[in-house]
C-alpha atoms as a PDB file:
ATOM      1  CA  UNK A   1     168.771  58.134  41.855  1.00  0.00           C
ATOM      2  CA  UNK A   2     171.433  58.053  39.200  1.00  0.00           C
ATOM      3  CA  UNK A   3     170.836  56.386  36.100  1.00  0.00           C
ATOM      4  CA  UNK A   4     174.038  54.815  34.775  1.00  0.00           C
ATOM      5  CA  UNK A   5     174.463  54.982  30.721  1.00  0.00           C
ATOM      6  CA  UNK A   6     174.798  51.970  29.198  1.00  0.00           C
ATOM      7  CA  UNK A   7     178.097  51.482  27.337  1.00  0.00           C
ATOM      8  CA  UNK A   8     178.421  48.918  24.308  1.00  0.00           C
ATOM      9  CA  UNK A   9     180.488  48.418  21.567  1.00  0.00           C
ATOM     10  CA  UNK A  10     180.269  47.305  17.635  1.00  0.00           C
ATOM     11  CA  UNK A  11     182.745  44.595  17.441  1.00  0.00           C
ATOM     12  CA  UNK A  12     183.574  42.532  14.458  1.00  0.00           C
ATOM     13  CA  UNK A  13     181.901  38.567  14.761  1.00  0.00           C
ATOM     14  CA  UNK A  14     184.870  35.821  15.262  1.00  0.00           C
ATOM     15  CA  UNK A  15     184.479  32.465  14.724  1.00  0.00           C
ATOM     16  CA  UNK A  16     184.360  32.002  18.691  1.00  0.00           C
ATOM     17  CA  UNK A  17     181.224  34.695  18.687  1.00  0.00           C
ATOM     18  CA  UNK A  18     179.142  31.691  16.759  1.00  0.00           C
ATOM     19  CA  UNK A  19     177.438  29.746  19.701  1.00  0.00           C
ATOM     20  CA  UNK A  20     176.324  33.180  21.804  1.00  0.00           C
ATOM     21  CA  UNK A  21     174.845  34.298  18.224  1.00  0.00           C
ATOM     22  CA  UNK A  22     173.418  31.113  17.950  1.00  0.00           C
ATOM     23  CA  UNK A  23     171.897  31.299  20.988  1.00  0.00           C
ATOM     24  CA  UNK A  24     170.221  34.434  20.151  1.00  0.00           C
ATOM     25  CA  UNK A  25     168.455  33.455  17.308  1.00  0.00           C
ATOM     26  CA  UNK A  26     167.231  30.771  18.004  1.00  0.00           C
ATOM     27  CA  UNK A  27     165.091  32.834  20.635  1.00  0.00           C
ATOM     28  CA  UNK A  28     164.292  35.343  18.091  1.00  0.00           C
ATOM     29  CA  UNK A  29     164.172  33.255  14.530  1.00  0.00           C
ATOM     30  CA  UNK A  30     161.823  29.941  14.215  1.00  0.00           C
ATOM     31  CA  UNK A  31     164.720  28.901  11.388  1.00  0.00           C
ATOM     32  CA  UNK A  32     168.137  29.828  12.503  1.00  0.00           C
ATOM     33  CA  UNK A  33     170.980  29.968  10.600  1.00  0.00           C
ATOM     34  CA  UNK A  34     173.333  26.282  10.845  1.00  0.00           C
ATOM     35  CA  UNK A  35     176.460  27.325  12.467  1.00  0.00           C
ATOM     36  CA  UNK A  36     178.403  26.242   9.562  1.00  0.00           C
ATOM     37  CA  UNK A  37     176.712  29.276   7.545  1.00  0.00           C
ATOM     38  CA  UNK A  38     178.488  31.596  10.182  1.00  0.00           C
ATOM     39  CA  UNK A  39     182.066  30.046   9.483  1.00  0.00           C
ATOM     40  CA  UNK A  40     181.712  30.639   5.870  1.00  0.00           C
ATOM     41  CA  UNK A  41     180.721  34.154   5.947  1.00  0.00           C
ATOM     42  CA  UNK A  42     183.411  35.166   8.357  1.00  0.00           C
ATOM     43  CA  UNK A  43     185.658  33.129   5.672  1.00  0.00           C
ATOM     44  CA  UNK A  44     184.613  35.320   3.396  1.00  0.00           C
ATOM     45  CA  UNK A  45     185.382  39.239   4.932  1.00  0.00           C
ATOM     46  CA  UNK A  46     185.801  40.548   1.310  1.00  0.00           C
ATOM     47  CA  UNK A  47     182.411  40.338   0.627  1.00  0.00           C
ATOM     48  CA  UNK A  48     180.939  40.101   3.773  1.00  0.00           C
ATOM     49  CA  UNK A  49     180.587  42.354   7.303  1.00  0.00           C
ATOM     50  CA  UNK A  50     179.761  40.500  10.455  1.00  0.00           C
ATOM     51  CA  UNK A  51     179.225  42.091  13.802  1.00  0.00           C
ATOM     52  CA  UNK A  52     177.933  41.880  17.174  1.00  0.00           C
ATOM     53  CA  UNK A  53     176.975  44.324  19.610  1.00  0.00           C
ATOM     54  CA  UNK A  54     178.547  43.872  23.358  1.00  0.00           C
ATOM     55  CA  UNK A  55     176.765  45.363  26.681  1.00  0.00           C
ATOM     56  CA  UNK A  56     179.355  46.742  29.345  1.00  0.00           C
ATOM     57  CA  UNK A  57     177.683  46.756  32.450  1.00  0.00           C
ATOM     58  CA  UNK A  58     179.428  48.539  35.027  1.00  0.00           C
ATOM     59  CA  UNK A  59     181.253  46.574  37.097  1.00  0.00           C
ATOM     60  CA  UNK A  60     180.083  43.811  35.218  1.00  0.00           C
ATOM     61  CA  UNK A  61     180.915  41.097  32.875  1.00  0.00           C
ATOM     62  CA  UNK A  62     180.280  41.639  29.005  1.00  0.00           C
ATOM     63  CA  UNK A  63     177.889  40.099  27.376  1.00  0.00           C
ATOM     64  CA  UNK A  64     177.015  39.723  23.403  1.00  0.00           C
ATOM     65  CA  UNK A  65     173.204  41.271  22.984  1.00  0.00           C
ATOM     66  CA  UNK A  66     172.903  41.498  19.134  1.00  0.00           C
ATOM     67  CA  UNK A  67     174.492  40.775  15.957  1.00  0.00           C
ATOM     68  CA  UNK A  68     173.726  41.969  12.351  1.00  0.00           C
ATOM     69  CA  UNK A  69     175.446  41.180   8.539  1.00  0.00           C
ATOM     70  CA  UNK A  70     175.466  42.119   5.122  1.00  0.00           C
ATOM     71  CA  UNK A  71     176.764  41.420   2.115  1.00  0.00           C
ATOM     72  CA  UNK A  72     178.788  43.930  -0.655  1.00  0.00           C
ATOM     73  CA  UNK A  73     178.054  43.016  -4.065  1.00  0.00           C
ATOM     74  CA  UNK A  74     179.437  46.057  -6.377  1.00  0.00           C
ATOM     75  CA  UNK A  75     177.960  49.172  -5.617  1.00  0.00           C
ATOM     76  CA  UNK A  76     175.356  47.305  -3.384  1.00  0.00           C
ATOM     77  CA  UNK A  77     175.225  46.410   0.214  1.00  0.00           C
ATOM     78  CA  UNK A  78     172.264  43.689   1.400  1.00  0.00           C
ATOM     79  CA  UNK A  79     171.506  42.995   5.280  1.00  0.00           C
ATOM     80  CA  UNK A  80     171.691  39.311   5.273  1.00  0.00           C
ATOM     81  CA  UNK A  81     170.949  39.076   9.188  1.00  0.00           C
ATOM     82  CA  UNK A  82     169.990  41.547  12.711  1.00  0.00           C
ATOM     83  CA  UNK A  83     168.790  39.918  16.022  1.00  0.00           C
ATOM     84  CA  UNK A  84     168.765  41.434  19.268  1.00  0.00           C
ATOM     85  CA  UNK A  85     168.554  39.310  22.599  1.00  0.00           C
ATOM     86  CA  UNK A  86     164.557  38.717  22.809  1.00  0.00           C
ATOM     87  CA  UNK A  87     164.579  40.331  26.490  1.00  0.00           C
ATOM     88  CA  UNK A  88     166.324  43.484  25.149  1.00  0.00           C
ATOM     89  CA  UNK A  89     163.582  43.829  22.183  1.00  0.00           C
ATOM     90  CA  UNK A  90     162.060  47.566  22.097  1.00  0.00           C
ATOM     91  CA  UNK A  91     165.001  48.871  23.547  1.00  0.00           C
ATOM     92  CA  UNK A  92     166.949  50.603  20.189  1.00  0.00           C
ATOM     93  CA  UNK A  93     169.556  47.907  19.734  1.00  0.00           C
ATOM     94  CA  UNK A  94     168.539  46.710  16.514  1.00  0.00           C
ATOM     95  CA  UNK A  95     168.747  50.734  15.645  1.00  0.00           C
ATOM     96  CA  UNK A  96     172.346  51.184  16.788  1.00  0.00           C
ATOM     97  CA  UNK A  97     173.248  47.477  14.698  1.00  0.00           C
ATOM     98  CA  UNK A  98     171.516  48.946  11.763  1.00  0.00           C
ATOM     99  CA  UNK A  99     173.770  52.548  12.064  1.00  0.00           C
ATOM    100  CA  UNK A 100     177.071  50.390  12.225  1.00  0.00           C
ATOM    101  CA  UNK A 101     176.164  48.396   9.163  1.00  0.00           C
ATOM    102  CA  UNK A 102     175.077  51.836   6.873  1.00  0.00           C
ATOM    103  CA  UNK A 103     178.381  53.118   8.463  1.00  0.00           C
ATOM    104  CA  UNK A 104     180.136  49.761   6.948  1.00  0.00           C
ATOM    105  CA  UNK A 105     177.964  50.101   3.856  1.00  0.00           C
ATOM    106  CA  UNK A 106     179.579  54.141   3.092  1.00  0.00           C
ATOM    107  CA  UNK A 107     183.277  52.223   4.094  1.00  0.00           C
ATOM    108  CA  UNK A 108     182.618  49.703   1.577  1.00  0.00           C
ATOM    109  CA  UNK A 109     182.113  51.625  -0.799  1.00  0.00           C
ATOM    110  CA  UNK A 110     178.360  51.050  -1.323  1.00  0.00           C
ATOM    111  CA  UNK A 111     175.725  53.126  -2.880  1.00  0.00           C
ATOM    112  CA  UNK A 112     172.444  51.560  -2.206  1.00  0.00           C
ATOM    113  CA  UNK A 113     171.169  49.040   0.618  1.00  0.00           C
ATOM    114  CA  UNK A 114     168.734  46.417   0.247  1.00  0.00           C
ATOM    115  CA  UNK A 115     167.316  44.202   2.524  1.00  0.00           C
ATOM    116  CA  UNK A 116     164.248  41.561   2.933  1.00  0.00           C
ATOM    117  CA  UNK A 117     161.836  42.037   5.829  1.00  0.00           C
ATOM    118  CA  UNK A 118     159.071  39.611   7.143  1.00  0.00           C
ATOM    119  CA  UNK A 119     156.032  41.496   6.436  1.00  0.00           C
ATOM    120  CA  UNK A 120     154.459  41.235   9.594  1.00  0.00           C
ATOM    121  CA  UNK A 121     157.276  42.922  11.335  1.00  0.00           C
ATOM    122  CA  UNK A 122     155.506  46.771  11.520  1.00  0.00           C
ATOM    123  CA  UNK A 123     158.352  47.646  13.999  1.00  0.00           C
ATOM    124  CA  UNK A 124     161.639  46.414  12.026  1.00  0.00           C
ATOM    125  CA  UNK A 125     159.425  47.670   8.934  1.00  0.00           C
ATOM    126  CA  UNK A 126     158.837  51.358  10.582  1.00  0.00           C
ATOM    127  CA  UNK A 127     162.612  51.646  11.768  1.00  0.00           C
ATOM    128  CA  UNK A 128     163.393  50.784   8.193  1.00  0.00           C
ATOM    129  CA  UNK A 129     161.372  53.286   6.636  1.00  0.00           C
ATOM    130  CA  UNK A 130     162.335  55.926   9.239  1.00  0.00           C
ATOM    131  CA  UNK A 131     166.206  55.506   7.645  1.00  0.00           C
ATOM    132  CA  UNK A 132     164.557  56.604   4.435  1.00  0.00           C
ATOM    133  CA  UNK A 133     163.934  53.152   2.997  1.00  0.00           C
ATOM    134  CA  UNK A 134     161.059  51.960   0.426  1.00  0.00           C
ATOM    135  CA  UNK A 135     159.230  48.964  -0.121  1.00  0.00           C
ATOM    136  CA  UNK A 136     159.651  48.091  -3.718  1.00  0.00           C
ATOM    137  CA  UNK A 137     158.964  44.061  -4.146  1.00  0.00           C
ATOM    138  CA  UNK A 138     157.274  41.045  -1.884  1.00  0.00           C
ATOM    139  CA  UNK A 139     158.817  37.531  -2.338  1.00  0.00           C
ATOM    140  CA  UNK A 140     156.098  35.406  -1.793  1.00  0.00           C
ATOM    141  CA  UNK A 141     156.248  32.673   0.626  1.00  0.00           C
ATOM    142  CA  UNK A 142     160.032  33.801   1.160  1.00  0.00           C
ATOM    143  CA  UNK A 143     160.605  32.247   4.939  1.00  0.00           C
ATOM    144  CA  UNK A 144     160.315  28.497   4.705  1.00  0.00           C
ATOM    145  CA  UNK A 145     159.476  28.315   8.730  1.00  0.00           C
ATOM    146  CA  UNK A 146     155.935  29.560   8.013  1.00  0.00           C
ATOM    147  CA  UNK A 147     155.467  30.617   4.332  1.00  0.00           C
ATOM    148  CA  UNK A 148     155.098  34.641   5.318  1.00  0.00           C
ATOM    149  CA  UNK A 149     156.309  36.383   2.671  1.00  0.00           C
ATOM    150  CA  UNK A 150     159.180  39.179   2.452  1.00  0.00           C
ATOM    151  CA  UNK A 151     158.792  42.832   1.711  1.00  0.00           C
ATOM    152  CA  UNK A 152     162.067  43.510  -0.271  1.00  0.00           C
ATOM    153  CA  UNK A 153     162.964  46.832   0.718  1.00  0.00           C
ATOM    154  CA  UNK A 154     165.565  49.739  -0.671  1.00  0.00           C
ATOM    155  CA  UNK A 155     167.532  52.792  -0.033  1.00  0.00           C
ATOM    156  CA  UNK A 156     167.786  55.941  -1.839  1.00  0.00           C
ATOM    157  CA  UNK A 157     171.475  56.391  -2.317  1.00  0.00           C
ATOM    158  CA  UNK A 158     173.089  56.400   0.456  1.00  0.00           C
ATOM    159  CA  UNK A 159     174.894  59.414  -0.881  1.00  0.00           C
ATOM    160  CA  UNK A 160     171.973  61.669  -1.716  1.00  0.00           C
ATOM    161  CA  UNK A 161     171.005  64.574   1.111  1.00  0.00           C
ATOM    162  CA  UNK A 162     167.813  63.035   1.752  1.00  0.00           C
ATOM    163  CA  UNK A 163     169.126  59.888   2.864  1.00  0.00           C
ATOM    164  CA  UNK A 164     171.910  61.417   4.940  1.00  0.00           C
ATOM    165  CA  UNK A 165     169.526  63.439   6.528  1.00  0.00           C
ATOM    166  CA  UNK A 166     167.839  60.404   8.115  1.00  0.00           C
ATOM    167  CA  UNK A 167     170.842  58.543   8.823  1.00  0.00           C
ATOM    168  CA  UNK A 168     171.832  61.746  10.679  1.00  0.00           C
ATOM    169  CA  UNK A 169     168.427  62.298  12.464  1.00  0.00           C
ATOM    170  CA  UNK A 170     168.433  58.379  13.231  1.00  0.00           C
ATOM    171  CA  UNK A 171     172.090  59.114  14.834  1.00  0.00           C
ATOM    172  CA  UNK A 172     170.724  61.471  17.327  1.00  0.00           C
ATOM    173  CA  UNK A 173     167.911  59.169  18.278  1.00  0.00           C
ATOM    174  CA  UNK A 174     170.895  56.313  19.475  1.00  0.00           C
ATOM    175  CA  UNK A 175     170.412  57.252  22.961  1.00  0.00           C
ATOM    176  CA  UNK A 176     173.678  54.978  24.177  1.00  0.00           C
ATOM    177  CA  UNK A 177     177.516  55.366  23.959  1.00  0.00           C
ATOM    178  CA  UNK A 178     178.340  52.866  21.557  1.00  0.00           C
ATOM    179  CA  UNK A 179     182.008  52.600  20.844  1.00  0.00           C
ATOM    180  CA  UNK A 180     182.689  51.760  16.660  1.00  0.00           C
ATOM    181  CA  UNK A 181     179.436  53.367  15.738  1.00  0.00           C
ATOM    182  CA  UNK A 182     180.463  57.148  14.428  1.00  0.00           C
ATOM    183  CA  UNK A 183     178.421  60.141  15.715  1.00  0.00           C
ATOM    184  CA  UNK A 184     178.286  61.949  12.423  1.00  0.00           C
ATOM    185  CA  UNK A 185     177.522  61.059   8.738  1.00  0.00           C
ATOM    186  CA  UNK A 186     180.336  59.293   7.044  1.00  0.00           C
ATOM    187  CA  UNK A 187     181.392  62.118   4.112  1.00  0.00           C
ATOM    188  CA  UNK A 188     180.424  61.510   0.463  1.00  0.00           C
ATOM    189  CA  UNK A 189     183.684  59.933  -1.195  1.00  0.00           C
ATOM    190  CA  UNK A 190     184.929  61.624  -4.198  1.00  0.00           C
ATOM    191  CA  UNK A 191     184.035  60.109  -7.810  1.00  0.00           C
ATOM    192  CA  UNK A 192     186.301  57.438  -9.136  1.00  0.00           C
ATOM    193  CA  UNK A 193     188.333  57.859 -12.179  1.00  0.00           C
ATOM    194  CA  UNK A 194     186.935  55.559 -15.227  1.00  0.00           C
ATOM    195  CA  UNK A 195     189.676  52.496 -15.700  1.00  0.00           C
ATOM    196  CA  UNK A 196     191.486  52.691 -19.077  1.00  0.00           C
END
């Protein structure tokens, strides 16, 4: 039998994008976004980086399985947002929408990524860790659907060896073709001259 490869694709979110995302998390998210939340980030694409992720089936219609965000603020980069379709889960999805927003986060000029995690989510927590980031806070009582509180987790710099070495390794374990998501590590920009 001939297993056919999956293609998808890393596409940037339009406003038209909104209800499918919608519709996502509110199988995966007890407190989904309001849709007017989405307008005003995708208002806002100097500071912001919205995406979804797009299944080609062959022969087949595409379809919107994921969708993931963050936020530049100076030299930082924070995931605001990553859902996958709840009957894709366990699948790598939310690893490949995780790759195309550190890829955004070397583009924008980033050198650190933070992000908030529920802290009963081991597998979003491992996959985290695996890219070479560390737990360093807990918000208590951060997610107002149940009270659980956030682990507030952080990246090395994204420019040090160590955490390009992960990036890399976590490249390799991407095990579709995923058209906007680079096969190799972005390279180190050089150093900006000091303003006058």
């Amino acid at each position: 039998m001939v297993q056919v490869r999956q293609r998808l694709a890393i596409e940037p979110m339009r406003e038209g994008d909104v209800p499918v995302v919608q519709e996502i998390e509110r199988f995966v998210f007890s407190s989904p976004w309001p849709r007017n939340a989405y307008y005003r980030e995708l208002n806002s694409r100097n500071n912001s980086y919205y995406v979804v992720l797009r299944r080609y089936p062959e022969g087949g219609q595409q379809e919107t399985v994921g969708y993931a965000g963050m936020w530049r603020m100076h030299e930082e980069a924070h995931v605001t947002t990553i859902g996958v379709r709840h009957d894709l889960h366990h699948q790598g999805l939310g690893r490949v929408l995780f790759a195309g927003l550190l890829q955004a986060a070397y583009e924008m000029g980033a050198r650190w990524v933070t992000l908030e995690v529920r802290a009963g989510n081991d597998n979003a927590q491992k996959m985290y860790e695996g890219f070479g980031f560390k737990v360093i806070g807990r918000r208590k009582g951060y997610y107002t659907d149940n009270g659980e509180d956030a682990l507030v987790m952080w990246s090395d710099s994204i420019l040090s060896p160590r955490f390009r070495a992960a990036f890399e390794e976590n490249l390799g374990k991407v095990g579709y073709d995923v058209r906007g998501l680079r096969r190799e590590v972005p390279p180190i920009p050089p150093p900006q001259e000091p303003a006058d």
